[in-house]
Protein backbone atom coordinates (compact mmCIF):
# COMPACT_ATOMS: atom_id res chain seq x y z
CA UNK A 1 -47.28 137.80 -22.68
CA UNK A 2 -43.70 138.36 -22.72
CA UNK A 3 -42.05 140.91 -20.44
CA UNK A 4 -38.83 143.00 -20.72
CA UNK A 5 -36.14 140.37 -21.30
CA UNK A 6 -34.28 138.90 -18.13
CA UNK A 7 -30.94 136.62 -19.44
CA UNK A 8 -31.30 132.66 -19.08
CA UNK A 9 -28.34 131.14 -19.10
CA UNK A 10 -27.54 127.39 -19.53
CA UNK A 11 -25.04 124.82 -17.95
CA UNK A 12 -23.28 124.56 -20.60
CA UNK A 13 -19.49 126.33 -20.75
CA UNK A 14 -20.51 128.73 -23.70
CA UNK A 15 -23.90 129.61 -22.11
CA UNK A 16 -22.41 133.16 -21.13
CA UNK A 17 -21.17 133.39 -24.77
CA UNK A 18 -25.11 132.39 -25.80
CA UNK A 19 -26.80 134.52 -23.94
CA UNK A 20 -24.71 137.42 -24.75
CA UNK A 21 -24.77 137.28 -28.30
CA UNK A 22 -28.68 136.58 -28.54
CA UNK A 23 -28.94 139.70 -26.25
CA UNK A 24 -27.23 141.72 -28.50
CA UNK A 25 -28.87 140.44 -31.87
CA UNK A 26 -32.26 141.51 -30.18
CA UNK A 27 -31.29 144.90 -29.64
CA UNK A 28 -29.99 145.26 -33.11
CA UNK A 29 -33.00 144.58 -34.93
CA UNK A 30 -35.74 147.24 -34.53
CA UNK A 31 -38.89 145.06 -34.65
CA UNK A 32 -37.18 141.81 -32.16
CA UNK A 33 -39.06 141.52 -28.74
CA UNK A 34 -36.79 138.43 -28.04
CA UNK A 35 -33.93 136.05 -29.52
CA UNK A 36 -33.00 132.52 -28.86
CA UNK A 37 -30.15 130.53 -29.89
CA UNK A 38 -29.01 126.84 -30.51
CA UNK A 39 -25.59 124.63 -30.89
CA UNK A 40 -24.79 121.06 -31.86
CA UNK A 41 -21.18 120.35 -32.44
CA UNK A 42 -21.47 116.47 -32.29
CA UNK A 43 -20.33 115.97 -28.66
CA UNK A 44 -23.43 116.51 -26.65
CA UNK A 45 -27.42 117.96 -26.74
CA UNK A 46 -27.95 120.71 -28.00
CA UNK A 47 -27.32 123.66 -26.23
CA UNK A 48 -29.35 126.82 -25.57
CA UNK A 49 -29.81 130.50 -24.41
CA UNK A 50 -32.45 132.70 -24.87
CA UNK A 51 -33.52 136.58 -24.15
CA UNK A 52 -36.37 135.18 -21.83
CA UNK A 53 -37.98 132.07 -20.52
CA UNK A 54 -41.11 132.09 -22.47
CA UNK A 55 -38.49 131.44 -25.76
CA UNK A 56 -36.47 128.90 -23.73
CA UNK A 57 -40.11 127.18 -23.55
CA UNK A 58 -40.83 127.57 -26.83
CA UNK A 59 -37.51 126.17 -27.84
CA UNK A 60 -37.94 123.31 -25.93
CA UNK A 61 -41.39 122.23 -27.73
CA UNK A 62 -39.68 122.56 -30.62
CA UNK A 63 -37.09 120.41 -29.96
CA UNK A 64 -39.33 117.32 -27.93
CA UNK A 65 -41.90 117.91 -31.05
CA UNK A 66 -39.02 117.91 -33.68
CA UNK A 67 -41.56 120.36 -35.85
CA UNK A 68 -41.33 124.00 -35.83
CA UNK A 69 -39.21 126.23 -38.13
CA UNK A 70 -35.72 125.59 -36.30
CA UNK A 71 -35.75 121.60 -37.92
CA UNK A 72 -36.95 123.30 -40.99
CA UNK A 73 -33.94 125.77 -41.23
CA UNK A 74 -31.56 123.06 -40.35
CA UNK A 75 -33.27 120.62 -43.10
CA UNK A 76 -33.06 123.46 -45.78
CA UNK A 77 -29.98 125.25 -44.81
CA UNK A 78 -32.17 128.44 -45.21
CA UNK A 79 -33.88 130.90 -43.01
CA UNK A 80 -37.51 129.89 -42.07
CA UNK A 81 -40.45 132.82 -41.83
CA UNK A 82 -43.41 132.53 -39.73
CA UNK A 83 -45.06 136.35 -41.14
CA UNK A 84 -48.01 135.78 -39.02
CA UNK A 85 -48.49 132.75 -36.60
CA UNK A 86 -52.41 133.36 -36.62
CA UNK A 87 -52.29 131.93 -40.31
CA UNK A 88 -49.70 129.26 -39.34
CA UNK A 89 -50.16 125.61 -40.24
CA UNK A 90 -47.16 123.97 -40.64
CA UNK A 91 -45.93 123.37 -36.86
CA UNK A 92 -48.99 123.28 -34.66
CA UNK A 93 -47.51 122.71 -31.31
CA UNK A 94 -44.69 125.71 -32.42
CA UNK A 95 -47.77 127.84 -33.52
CA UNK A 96 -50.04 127.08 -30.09
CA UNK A 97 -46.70 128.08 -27.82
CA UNK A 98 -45.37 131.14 -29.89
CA UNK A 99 -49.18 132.52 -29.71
CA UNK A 100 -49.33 131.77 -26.12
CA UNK A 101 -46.72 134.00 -25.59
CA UNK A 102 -47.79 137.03 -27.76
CA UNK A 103 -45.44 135.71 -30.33
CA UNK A 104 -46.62 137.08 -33.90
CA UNK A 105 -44.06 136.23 -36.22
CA UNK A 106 -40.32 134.66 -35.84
CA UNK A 107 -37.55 133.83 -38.38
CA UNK A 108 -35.16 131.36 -37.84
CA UNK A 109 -31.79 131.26 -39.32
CA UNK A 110 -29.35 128.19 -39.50
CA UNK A 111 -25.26 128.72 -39.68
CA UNK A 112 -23.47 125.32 -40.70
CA UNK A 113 -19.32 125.47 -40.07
CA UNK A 114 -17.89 122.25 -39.95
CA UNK A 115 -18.65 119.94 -37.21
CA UNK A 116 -20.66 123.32 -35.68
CA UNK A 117 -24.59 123.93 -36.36
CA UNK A 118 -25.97 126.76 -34.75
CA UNK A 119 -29.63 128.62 -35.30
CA UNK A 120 -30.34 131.62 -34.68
CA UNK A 121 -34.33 132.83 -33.94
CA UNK A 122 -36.07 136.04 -33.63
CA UNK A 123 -39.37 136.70 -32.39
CA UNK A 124 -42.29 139.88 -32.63
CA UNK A 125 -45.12 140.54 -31.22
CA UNK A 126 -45.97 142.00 -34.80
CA UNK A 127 -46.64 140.19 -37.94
CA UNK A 128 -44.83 140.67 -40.89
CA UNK A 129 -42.00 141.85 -38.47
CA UNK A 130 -39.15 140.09 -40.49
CA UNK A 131 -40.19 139.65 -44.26
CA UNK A 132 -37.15 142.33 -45.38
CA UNK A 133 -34.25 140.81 -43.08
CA UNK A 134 -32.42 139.19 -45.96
CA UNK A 135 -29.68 141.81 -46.42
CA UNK A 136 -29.84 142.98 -42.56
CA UNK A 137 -26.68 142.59 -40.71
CA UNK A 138 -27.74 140.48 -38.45
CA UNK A 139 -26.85 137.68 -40.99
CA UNK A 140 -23.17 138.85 -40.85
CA UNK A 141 -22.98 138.87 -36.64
CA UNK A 142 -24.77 134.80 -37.20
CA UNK A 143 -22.06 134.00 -39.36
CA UNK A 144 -19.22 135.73 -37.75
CA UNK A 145 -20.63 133.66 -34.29
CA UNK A 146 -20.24 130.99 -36.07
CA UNK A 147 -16.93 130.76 -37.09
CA UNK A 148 -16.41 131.89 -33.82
CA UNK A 149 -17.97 128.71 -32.29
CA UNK A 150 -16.21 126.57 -34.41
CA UNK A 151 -12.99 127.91 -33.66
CA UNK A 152 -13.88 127.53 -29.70
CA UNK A 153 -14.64 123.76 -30.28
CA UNK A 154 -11.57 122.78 -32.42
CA UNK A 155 -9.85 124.87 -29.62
CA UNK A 156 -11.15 122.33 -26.93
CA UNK A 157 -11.09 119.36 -29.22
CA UNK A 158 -7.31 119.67 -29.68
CA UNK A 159 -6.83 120.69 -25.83
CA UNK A 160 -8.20 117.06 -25.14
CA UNK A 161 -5.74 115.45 -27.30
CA UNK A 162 -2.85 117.55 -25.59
CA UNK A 163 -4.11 116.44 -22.32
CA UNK A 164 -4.52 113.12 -23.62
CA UNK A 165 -1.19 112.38 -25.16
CA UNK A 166 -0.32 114.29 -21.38
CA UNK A 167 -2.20 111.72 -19.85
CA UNK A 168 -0.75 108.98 -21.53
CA UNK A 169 3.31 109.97 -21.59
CA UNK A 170 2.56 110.50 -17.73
CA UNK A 171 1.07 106.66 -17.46
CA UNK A 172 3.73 105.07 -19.50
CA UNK A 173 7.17 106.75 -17.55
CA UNK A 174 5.74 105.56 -14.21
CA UNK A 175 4.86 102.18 -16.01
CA UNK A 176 8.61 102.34 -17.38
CA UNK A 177 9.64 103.11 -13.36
CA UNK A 178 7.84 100.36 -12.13
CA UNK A 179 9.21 97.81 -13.96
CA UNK A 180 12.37 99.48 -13.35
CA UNK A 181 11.66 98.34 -9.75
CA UNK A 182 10.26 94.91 -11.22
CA UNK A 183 13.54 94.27 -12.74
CA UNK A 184 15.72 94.90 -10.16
CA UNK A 185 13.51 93.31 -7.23
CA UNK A 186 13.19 90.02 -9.59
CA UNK A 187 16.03 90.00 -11.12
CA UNK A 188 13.72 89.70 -14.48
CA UNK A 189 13.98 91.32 -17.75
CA UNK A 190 11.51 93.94 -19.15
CA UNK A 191 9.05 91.87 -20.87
CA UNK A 192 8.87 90.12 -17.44
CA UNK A 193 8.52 92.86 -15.54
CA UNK A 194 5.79 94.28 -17.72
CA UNK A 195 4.29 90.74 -17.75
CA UNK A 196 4.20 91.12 -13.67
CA UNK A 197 2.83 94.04 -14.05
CA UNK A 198 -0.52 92.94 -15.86
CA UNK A 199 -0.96 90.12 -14.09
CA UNK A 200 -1.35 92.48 -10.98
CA UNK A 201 -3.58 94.61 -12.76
CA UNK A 202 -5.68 91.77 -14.12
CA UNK A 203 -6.21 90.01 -10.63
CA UNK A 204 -6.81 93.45 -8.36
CA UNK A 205 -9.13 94.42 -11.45
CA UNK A 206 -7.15 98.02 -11.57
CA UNK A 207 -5.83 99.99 -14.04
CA UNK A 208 -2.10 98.90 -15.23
CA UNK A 209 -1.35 102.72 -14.84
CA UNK A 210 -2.69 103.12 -10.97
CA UNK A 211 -0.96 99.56 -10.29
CA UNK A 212 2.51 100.82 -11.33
CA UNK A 213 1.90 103.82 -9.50
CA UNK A 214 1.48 102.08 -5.99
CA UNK A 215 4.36 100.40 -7.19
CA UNK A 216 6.32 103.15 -7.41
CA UNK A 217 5.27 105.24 -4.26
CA UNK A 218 5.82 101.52 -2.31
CA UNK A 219 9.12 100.85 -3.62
CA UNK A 220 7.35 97.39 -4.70
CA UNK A 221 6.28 96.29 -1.11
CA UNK A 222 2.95 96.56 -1.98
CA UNK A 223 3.34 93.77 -4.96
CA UNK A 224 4.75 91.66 -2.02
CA UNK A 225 2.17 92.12 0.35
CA UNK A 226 -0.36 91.35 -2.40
CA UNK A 227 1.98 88.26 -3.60
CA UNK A 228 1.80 87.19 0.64
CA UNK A 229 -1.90 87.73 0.69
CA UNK A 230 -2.82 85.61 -2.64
């Protein structure tokens, strides 16, 4: 049976976020003894958080079973109703483990924002617990978490291009300095110089960016040595 909620929190860097907001959709909904909540955005599993570990359980046989009424939500884009898992027969497994638990009835709600898809489930130990929770505002807070999400992960997803282009402006000025060096050591123009360049990085098996750097920090004895040694 379940017991007063304790918060689970997952690895993941919006589990706080998670387990906040299913926390809070619990206590806002009279007849809820717990809450649980999924995300997919494309770029890794599915993340969790739930209002206790008996739902993080029950999530997971949902999700290793691929039945229950969180793949029917996301297959319909509408909310699934269990009113009363004694009668249940569409998800067995789902059924067996919600039972287990003291779980009566659930409904599970899917939000779908761009790349973001996020469910939302609630769970009683009483049947029949969610059958008028179409115009509850509940609905509004899934939505409005949502949005929220997807604005978080096209946040992140831009940050990583910054940091890439970052990344890659750094790479090419010390590529440009090392050939700098190149040049002036060989005498060579800057196709040669480049050409040097990923030679070295071809034959050490290194990237062309950390090659230029030892370049760089050796004032080119270190293409020397490796010139003596080969």
């Amino acid at each position: 049976m379940l017991t007063p909620p304790d918060l689970v929190v997952d690895a993941a860097d919006t589990a706080r976020d998670l387990s906040d907001f299913s926390e809070a959709v619990m206590r806002c909904v009279e007849t809820c003894c717990g809450a649980a909540i999924t995300v997919a955005d494309g770029s890794s599993e599915r993340r969790a958080a739930a209002t206790h570990p008996d739902l993080t359980t029950l999530l997971s046989v949902e999700i290793d079973s691929g039945e229950g009424p969180m793949s029917s939500a996301l297959d319909t884009g509408e909310p699934v109703t269990a009113a009363d898992l004694l009668g249940e027969e569409r998800w067995p497994d789902y059924r067996a483990a919600a039972l287990d638990s003291g779980i009566r009835s659930s409904v599970t709600m899917p939000f779908h924002h761009s790349e973001v898809e996020v469910t939302l489930s609630l769970y009683s130990f009483r049947p029949g617990a969610f059958v008028h929770l179409t115009h509850h505002p509940v609905l509004v807070l899934g939505e409005q978490f949502a949005q929220q999400l997807v604005r978080d992960h096209h946040y992140r997803a831009a940050l990583a291009q910054v940091n890439q282009l970052e990344t890659a402006l750094d790479s090419r000025a010390v590529i440009d300095q090392a050939s700098g060096i190149l040049m002036h050591a060989l005498g060579c123009g800057p196709a040669d110089a480049f050409d040097v360049l990923r030679r070295f990085s071809q034959r050490t098996n290194r990237k062309l960016s950390a090659v230029a750097e030892e370049i760089v920090r050796s004032r080119g004895r270190s293409l020397k040595d490796q010139q003596r040694a080969g």
